[in-house]
Protein backbone atom coordinates (compact mmCIF):
# COMPACT_ATOMS: atom_id res chain seq x y z
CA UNK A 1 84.96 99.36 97.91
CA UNK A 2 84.18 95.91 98.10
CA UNK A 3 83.35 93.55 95.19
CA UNK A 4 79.62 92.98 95.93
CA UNK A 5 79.78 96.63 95.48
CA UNK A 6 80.97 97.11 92.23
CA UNK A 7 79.84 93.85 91.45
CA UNK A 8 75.87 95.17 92.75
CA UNK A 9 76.98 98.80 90.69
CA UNK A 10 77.79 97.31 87.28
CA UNK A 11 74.72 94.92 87.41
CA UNK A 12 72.18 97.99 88.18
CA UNK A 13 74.06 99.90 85.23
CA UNK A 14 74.66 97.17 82.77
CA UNK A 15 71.54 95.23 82.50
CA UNK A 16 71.09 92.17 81.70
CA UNK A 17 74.90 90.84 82.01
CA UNK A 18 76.35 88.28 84.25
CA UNK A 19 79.49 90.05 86.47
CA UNK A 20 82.05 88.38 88.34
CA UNK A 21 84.31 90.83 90.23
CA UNK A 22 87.23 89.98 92.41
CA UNK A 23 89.85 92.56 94.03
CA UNK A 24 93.02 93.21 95.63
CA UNK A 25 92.56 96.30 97.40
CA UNK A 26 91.44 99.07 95.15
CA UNK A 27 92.50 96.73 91.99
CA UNK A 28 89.65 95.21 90.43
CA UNK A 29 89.24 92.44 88.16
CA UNK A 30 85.75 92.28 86.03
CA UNK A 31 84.54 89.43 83.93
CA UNK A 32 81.37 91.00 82.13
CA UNK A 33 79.00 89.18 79.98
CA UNK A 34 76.32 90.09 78.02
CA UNK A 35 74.09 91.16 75.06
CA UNK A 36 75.32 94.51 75.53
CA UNK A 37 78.34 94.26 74.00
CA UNK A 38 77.31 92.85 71.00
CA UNK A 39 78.37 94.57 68.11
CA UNK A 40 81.13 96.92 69.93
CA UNK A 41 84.47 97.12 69.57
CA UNK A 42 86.76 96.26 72.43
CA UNK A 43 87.28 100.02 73.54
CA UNK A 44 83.51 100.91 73.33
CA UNK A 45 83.01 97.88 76.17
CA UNK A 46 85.57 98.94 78.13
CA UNK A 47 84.03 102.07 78.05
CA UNK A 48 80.71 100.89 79.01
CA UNK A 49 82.09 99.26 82.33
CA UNK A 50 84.26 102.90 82.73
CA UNK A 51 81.36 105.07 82.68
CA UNK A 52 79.14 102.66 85.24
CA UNK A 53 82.47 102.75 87.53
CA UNK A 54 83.16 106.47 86.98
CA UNK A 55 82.65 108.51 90.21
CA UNK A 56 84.36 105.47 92.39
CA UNK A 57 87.28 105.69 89.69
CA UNK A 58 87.06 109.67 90.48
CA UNK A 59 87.06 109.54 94.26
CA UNK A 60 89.70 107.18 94.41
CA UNK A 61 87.80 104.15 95.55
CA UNK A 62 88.93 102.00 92.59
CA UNK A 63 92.44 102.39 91.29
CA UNK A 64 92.96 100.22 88.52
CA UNK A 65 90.53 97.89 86.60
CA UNK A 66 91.39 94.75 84.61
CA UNK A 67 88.45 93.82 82.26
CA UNK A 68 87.43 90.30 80.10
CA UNK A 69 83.94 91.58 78.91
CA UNK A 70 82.50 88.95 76.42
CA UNK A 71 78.82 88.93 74.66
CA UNK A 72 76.69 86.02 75.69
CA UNK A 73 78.02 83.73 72.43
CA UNK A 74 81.71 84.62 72.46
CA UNK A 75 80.92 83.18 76.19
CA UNK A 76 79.83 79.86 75.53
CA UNK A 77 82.39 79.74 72.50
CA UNK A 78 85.50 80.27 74.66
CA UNK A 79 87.84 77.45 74.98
């Protein structure tokens, strides 16, 4: 996979977010950002990002996955 792919993926399944995705073979790393994620712990995001990335994780296609996922305020708060 390619990371327009997963990039284009996560987008259709997480609505509303802004990805960045950049990879190194089958290692991917995923900045997410978004309303979704309000209100969720740390392993409930990753989780969200898991599930929309679970049949390429499955087959192979994506080996590992390095995540910053942020909610639209922690965003624009970052230093």
């Amino acid at each position: 996979m390619n990371p327009e792919d997963v990039k284009t993926l996560l987008e259709s399944t997480l609505t509303d977010c802004k990805i960045q995705v950049e990879s190194d073979g089958s290692h991917f790393n995923i900045v997410a950002v978004g309303n979704i994620f309000e209100g969720k712990r740390a392993v409930q995001r990753q989780q969200l990002i898991y599930a929309a990335l679970k049949t390429q994780i499955s087959s192979g296609a994506i080996h590992a996955v390095n995540m910053k996922i942020f909610t639209v305020q922690e965003w624009e708060h970052r230093s």
